[in-house]
Protein backbone atom coordinates (compact mmCIF):
# COMPACT_ATOMS: atom_id res chain seq x y z
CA UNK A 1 0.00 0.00 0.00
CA UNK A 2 1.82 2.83 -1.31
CA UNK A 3 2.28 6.09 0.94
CA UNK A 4 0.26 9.45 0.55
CA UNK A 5 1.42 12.67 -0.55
CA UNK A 6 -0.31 15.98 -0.60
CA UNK A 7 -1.05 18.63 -3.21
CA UNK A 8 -1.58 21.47 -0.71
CA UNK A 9 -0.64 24.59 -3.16
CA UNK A 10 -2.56 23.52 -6.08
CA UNK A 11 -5.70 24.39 -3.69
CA UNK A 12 -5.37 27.93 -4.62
CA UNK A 13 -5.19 27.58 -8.19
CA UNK A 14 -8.02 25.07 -8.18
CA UNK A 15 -10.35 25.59 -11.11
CA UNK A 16 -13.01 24.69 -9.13
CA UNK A 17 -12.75 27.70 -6.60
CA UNK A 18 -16.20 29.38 -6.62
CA UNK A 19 -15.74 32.85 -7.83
CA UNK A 20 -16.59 35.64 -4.89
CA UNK A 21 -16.73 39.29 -4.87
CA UNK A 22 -17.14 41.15 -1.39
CA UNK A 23 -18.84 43.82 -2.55
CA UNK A 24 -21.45 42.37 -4.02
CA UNK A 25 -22.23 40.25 -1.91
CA UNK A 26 -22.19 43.23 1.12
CA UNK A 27 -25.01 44.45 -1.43
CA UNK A 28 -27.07 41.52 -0.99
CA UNK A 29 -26.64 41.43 3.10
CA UNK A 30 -28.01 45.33 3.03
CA UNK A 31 -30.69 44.47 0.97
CA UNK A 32 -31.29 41.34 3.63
CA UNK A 33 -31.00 44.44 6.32
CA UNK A 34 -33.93 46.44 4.40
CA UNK A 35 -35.72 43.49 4.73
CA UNK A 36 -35.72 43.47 8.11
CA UNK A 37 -36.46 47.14 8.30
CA UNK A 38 -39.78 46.98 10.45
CA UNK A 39 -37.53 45.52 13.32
CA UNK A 40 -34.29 45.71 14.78
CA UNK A 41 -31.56 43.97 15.39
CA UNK A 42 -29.35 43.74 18.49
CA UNK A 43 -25.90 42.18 17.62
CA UNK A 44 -23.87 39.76 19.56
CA UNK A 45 -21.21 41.12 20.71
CA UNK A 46 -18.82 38.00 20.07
CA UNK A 47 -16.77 38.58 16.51
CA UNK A 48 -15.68 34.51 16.43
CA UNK A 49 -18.00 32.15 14.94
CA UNK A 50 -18.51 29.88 18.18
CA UNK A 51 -21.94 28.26 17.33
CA UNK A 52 -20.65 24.56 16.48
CA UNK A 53 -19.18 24.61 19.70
CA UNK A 54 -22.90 24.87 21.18
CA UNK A 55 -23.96 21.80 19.49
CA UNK A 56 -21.23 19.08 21.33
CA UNK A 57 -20.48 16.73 18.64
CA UNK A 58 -22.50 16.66 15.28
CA UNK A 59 -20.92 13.75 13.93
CA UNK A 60 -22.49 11.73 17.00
CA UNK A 61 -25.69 13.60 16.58
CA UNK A 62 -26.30 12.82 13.20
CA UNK A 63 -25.64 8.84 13.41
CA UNK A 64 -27.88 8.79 16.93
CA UNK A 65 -30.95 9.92 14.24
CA UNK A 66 -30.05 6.31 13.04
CA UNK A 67 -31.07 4.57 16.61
CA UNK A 68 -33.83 6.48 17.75
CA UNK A 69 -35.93 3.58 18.50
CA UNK A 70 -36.55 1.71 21.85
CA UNK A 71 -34.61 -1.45 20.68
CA UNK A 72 -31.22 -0.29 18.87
CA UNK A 73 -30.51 -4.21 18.68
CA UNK A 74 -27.90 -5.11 15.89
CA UNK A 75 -27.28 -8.74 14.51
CA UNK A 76 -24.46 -9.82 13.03
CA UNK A 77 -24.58 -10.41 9.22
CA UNK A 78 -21.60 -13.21 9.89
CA UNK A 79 -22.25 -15.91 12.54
CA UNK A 80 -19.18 -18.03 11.73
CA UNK A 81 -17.00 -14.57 12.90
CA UNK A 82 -17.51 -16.35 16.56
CA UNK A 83 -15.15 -13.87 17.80
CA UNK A 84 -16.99 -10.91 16.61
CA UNK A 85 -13.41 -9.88 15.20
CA UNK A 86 -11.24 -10.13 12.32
CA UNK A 87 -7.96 -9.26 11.61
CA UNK A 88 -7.46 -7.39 8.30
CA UNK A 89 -3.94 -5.55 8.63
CA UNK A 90 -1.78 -8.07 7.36
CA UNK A 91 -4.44 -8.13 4.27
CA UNK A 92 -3.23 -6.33 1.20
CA UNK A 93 -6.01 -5.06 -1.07
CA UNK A 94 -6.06 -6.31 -4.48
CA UNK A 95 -6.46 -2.30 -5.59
CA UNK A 96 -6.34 0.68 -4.78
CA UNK A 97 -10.27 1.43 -5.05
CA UNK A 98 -10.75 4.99 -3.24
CA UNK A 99 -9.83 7.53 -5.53
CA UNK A 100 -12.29 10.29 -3.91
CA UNK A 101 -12.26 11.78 -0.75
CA UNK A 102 -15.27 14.20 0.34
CA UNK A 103 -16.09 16.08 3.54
CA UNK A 104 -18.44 19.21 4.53
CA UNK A 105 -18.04 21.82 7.08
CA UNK A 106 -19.95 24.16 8.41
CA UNK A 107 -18.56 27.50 9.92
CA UNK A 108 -21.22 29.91 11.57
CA UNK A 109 -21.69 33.72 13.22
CA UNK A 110 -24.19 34.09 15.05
CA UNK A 111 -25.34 37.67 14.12
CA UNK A 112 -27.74 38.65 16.85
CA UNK A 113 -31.43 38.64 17.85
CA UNK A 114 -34.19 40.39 15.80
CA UNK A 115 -37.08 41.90 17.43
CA UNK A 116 -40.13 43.63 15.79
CA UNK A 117 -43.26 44.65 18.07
CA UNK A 118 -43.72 41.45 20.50
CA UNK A 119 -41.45 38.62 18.19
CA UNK A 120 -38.08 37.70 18.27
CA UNK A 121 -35.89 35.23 16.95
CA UNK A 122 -32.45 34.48 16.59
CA UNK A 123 -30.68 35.20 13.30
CA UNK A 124 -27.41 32.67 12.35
CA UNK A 125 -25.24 32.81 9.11
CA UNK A 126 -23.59 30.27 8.52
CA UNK A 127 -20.58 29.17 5.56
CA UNK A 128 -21.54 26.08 4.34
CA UNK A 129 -18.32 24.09 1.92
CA UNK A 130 -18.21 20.84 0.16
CA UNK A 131 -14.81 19.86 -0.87
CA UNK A 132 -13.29 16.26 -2.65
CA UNK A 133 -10.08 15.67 -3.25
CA UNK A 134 -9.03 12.80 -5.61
CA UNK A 135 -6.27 10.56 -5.49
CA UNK A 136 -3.73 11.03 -8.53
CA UNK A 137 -1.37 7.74 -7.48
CA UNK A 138 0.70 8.95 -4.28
CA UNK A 139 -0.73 11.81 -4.02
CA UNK A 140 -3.93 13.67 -3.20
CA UNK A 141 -5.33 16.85 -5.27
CA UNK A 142 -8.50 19.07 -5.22
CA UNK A 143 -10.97 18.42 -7.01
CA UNK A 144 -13.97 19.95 -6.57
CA UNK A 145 -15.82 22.59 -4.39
CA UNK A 146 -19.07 23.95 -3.77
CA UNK A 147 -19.83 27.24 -1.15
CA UNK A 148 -22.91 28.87 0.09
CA UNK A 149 -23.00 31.46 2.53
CA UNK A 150 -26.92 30.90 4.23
CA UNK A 151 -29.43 32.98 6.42
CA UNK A 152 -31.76 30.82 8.18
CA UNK A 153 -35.17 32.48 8.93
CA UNK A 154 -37.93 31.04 10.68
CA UNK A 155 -40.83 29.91 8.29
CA UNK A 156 -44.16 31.94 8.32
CA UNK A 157 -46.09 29.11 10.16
CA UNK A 158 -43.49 29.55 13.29
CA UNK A 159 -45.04 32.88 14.34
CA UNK A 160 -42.13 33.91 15.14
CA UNK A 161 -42.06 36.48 12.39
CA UNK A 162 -44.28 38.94 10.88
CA UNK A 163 -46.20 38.24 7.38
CA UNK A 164 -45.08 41.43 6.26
CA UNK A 165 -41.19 40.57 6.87
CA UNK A 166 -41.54 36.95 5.58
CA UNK A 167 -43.23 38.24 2.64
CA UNK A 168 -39.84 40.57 1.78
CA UNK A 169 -37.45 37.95 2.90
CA UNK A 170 -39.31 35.20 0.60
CA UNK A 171 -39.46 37.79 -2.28
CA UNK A 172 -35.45 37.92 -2.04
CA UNK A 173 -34.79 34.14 -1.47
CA UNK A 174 -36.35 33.60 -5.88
CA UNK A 175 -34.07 36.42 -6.80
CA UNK A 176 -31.19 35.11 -4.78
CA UNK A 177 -31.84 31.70 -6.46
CA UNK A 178 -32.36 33.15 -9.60
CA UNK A 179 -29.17 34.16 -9.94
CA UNK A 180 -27.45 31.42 -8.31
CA UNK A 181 -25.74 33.55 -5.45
CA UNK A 182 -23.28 32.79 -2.96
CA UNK A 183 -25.44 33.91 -0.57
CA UNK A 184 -28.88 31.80 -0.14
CA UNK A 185 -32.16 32.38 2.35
CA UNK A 186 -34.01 29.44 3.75
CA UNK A 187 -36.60 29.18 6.08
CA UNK A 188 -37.40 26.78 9.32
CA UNK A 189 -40.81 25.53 9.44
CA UNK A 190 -42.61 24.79 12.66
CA UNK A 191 -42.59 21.24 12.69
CA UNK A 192 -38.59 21.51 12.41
CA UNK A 193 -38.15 23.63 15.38
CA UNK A 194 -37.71 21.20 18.64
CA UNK A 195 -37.37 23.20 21.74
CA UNK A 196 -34.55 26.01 21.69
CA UNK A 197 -34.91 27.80 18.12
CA UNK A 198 -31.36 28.74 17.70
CA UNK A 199 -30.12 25.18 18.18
CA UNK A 200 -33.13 24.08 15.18
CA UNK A 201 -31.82 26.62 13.27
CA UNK A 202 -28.37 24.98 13.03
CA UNK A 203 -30.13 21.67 12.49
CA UNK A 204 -31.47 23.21 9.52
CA UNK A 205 -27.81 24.26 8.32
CA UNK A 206 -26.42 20.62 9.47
CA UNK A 207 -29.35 19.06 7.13
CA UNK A 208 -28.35 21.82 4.22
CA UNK A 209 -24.71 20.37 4.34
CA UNK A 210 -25.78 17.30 3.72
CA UNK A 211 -28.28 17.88 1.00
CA UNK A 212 -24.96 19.56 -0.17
CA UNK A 213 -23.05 16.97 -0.11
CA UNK A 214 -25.25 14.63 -2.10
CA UNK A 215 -25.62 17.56 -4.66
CA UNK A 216 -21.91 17.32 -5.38
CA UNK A 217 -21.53 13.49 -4.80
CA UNK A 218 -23.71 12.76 -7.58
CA UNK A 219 -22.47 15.46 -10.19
CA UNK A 220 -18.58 13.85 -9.75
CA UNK A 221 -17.34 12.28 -12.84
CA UNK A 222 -15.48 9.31 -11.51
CA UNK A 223 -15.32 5.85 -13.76
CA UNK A 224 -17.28 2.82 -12.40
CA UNK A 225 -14.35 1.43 -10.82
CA UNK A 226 -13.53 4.56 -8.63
CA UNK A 227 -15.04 4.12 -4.79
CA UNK A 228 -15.98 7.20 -2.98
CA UNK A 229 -15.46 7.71 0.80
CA UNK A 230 -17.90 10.43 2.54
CA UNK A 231 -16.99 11.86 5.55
CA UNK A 232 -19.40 11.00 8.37
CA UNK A 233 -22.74 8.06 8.76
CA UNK A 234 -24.68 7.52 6.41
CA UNK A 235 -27.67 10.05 7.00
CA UNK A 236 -30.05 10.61 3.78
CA UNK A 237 -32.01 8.08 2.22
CA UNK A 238 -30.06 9.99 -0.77
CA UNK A 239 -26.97 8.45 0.08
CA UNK A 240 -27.67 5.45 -0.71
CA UNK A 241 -28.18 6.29 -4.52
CA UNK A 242 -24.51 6.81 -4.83
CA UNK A 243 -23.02 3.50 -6.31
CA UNK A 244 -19.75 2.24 -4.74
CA UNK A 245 -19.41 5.38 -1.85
CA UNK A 246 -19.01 4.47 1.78
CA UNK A 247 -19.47 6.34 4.70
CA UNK A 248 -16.32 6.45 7.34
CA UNK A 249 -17.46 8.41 10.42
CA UNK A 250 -14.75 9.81 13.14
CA UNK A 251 -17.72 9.78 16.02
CA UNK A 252 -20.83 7.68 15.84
CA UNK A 253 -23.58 6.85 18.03
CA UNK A 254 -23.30 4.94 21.49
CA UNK A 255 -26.71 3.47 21.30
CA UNK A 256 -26.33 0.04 19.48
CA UNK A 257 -26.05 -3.03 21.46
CA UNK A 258 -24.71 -6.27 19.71
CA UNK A 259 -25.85 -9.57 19.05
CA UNK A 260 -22.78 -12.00 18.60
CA UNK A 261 -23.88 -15.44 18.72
CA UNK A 262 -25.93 -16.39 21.96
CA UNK A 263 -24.46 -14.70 24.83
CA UNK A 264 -25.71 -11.65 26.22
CA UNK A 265 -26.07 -8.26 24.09
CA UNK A 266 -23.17 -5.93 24.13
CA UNK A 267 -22.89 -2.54 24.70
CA UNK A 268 -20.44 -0.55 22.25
CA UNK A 269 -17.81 0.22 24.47
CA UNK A 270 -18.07 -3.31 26.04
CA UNK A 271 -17.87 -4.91 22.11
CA UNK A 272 -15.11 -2.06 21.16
CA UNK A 273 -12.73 -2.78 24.07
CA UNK A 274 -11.52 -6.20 22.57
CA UNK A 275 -11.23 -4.62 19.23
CA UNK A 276 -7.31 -4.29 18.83
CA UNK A 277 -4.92 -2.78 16.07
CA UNK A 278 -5.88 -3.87 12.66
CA UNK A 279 -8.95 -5.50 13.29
CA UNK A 280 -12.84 -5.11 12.21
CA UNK A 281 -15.96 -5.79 13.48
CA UNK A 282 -18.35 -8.23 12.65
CA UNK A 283 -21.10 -6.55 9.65
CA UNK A 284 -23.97 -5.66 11.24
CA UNK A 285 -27.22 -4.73 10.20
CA UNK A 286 -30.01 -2.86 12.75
CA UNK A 287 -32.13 -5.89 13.78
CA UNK A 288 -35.88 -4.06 13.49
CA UNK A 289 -35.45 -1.38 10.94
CA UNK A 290 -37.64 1.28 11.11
CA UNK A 291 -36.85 3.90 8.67
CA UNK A 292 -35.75 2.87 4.35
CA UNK A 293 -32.01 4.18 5.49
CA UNK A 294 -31.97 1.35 8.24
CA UNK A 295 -33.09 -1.58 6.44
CA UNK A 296 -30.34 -0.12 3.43
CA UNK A 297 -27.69 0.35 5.41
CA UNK A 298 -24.61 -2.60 6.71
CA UNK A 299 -21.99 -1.36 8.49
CA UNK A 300 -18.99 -2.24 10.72
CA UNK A 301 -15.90 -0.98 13.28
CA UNK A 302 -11.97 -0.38 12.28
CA UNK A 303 -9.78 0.05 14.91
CA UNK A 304 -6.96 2.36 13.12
CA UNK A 305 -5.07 2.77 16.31
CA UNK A 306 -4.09 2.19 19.58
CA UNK A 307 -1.15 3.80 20.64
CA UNK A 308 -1.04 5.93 22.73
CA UNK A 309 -3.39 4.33 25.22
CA UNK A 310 -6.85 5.76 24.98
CA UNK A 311 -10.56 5.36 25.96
CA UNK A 312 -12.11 2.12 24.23
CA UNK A 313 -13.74 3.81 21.30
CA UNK A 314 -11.02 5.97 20.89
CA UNK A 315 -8.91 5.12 16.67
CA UNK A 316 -12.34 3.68 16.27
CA UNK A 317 -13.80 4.19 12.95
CA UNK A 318 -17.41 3.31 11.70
CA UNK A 319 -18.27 2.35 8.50
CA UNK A 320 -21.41 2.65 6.58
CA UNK A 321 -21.87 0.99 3.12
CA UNK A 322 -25.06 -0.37 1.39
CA UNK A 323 -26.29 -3.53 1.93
CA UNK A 324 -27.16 -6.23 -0.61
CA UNK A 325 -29.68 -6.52 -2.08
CA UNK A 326 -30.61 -10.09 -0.67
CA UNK A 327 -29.94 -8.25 2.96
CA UNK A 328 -27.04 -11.40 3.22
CA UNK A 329 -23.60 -11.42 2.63
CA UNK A 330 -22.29 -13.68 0.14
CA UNK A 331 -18.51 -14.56 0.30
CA UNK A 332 -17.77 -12.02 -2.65
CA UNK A 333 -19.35 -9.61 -0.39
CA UNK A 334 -17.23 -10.46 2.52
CA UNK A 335 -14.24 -10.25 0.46
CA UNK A 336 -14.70 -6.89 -0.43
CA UNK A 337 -15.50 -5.65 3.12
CA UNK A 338 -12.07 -6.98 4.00
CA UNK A 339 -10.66 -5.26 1.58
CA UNK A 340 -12.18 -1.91 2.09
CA UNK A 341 -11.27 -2.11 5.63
CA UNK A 342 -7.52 -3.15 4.83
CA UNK A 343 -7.37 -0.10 2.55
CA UNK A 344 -9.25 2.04 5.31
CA UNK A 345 -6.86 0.56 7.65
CA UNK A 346 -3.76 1.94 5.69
CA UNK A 347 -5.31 5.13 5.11
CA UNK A 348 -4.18 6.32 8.83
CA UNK A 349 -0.92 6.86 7.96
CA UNK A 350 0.73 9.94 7.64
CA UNK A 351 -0.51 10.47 10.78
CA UNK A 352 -2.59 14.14 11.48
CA UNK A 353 -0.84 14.55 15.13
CA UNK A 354 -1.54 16.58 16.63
CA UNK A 355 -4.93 17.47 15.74
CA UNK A 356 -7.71 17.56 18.11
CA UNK A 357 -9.30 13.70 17.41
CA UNK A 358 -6.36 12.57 14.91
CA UNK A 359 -6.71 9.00 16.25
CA UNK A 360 -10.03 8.46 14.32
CA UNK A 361 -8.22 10.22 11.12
CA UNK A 362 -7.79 8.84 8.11
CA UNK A 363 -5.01 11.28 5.93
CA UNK A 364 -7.34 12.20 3.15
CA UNK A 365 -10.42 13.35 4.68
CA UNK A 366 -8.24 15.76 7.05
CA UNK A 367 -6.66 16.84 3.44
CA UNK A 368 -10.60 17.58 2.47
CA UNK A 369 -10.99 19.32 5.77
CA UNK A 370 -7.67 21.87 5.29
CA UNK A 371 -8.76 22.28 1.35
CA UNK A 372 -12.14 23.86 2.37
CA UNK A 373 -10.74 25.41 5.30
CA UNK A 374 -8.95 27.32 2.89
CA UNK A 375 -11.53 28.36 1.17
CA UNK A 376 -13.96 30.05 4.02
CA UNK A 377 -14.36 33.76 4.35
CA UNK A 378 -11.80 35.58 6.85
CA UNK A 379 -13.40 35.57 10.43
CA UNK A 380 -13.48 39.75 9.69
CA UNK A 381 -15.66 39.29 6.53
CA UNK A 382 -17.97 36.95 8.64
CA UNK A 383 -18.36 39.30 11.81
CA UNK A 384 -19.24 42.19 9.22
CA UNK A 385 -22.39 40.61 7.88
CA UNK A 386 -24.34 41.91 11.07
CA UNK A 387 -23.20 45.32 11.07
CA UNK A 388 -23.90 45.51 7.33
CA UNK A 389 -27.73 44.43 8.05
CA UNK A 390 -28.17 46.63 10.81
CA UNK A 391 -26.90 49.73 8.95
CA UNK A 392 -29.71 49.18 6.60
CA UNK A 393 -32.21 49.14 9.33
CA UNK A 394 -30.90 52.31 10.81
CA UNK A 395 -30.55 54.23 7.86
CA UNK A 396 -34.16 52.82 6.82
CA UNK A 397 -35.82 54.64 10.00
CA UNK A 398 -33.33 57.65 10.02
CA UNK A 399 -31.04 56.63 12.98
C-alpha cells in the first residue's frame, strides 16, 4: 500500500474555486437588512463564529438519528466470525479502489437577535463548503468545491415572524436563487423547530450540508471502478443512490447493542474494548429497521489505532456501506468488506498529530478538511455581515 502525498498549493489555483466578490455580496446582506427594516436587530457582541461549539459533537448527533428507536438491537450479518473480530492488517487489497475523498463543514456567526413589536428570533449565518479531493497515485489533489453562505429564517407558520417581513425575505430568497448567489435564504418551518430555536436553526444548516453533499456526490465524474469515501454516517435516504461510496465516520452513536452469537447483548464500548490494532468488526445490520435508510444500510468498526493508550472507542472508525440486495452477505461480499477495511486501515498513515481527534483520522479526509478550510471567508468578513444588516435598518428609520 503505497504512501500518501499531498497537493496542498494547487488548492489555490483550483479551477473549481467558486468565484466571490465582497462587494457584491455586502449588497445583498443590506438588501437582507432592508428586509428586516420593520424591526431591529441587536448584535452579539462576540466577533468569532462559536456556534458549532454549542452543538457538542454533530458527527455523533447525526448517526444517533439512526437509533432512535426503543430497541437499537444489531445482529451480526456473519455468525461463523464467533469472535466478533477479524484481523485485516496483514491483508493487502487487491487495488487501490478509493480515488475520492469528500467532507463538509460548516462555519457559523451568530449575528444577533431580531425583534419587531412582540417577536423575536435568533438570526445565524452560517458558511456552508463541500470539498473532494481525488487521489492522482501517491498523491492527493482538489478536485472539486461547492460554497454557500446561508441565512436561516424562521418559516411563516413559526409565528415567530411577521407576514409582512416573511413576505420581503421570501421575495429575495427567488431572486437570490435566480441568480445562483453565494449567498442563499431558507426558512425553518414549525414542525422543524424542537425546543430552543437557535439550536433548530443549526439543524437546519447541518441538514443543508448534507443535501450539499449529495448535490456534489452525484455530479462527480469518476469511472465505475472509482469508490468514494464520505466523511461521516450515512444520513439521507439519498446516500444510498450513490453507487460504490461508503461512509467512514470519526464519532458515531453509542446506542447500538450487539448480538454475537448467543451470549448476552453488548454494549459498544463493552464490544469495542476487545477490538485491537488492525482488526474489524463483525457486519452488522439494525435488527428491526424502522426507517428505508436502516433496512439499506450494513456497516462495521476499524480500529486504526491504539497507541497511545486511549478510551475504548477511541482510533475507532465506523463504517457505513449499502447492503445487498438479498440483505445477506455472500462470500464475494465479505471479500470486499475486507478489503475496504484493509485499505481504510492503511489510510491512517501519515498520521494528522496533533490534531484535536487525529486517532479516528484517516489522511485524506483531514486533506478535504484543510482544502475547504482554505476556502472560508476571513473571520473579519464573517463578523461584518451583522453590522452591514443593521446599517440598513438604521438608515431605513433615520437613525
Amino acid at each position: 500500500m503505497r504512501i500518501f502525498g499531498c497537493c496542498l498549493g494547487l488548492i489555490g489555483r483550483s479551477p473549481t474555486v467558486p468565484r466571490f466578490n465582497l462587494s457584491e455580496e455586502i449588497k445583498k446582506w443590506r438588501s437582507l437588512g432592508e428586509c428586516l427594516s420593520e424591526g431591529d436587530i441587536v448584535l452579539s457582541p462576540f466577533e468569532q463564529p462559536i456556534e458549532e461549539e454549542r452543538r457538542g459533537d454533530p458527527d455523533q448527533a447525526d448517526d444517533n438519528s439512526n437509533f432512535i428507536g426503543p430497541d437499537n438491537l444489531c445482529v451480526s450479518l456473519e455468525p461463523s466470525l464467533k469472535s466478533g473480530k477479524k484481523t485485516i492488517y496483514s491483508m493487502s487489497p487487491s487495488k487501490e479502489r478509493f480515488k475520492f475523498f469528500l467532507d463538509g463543514s460548516i462555519r457559523t456567526k451568530y449575528v444577533g437577535e431580531y425583534i419587531e413589536g412582540n417577536l423575536s428570533f435568533p438570526i445565524i449565518v452560517s458558511e456552508i463548503a463541500v470539498g473532494v479531493t481525488h487521489r492522482n497515485q501517491t498523491k492527493l489533489e482538489p478536485s472539486k468545491l461547492q460554497k454557500r453562505l446561508c441565512f436561516v429564517f424562521p418559516h411563516k407558520d413559526s409565528n415567530l415572524i411577521s407576514d409582512s417581513t416573511y413576505g420581503r425575505l421570501e421575495k429575495m430568497q427567488a431572486k437570490l436563487e435566480q441568480t445562483d448567489s453565494f449567498s442563499r435564504i431558507e426558512f425553518l418551518k414549525k414542525a422543524d423547530i424542537t425546543g430552543d430555536v437557535r439550536n433548530s436553526l443549526l439543524g437546519k444548516v447541518r441538514s443543508l450540508m448534507h443535501t450539499m453533499e449529495h448535490e456534489v456526490a452525484m455530479k462527480l465524474a469518476r469511472a465505475y471502478s472509482d469508490w468514494l469515501i464520505m466523511d461521516g454516517a450515512i444520513r439521507k435516504q439519498e446516500f444510498l443512490q450513490l453507487i460504490n461510496t461508503i461512509g467512514v465516520a470519526k464519532s458515531f452513536s453509542r446506542k447500538p447493542t450487539f448480538s454475537i452469537g448467543k451470549g448476552t447483548p453488548l454494549t459498544l464500548s463493552a464490544y469495542m474494548r476487545h477490538l485491537r490494532d488492525g482488526e474489524r468488526s463483525c457486519v452488522f445490520v439494525k435488527g428491526n429497521p424502522m426507517d428505508p435508510i436502516q433496512k439499506g444500510v450494513i456497516f462495521w468498526y476499524i480500529r486504526i489505532r491504539t497507541f497511545p493508550p486511549m478510551e475504548p472507542l477511541g482510533g475507532i472508525v465506523k463504517i457505513d456501506m449499502r447492503a445487498p440486495e438479498k440483505g445477506e452477505l455472500t462470500q464475494q461480499d465479505i471479500a470486499l468488506i475486507d478489503e475496504i477495511s484493509s485499505e481504510i486501515f492503511h489510510m491512517r498513515l501519515p498520521t494528522v498529530y496533533p490534531w484535536p481527534r487525529w486517532p479516528n483520522y484517516i489522511y485524506p479526509i483531514r486533506i478535504t478538511e484543510m482544502y475547504m478550510s482554505s476556502a472560508f471567508l476571513s473571520r473579519f468578513s464573517l463578523s461584518q455581515i451583522g453590522q452591514e444588516m443593521k446599517s440598513m435598518i438604521e438608515r431605513r428609520v433615520g437613525r
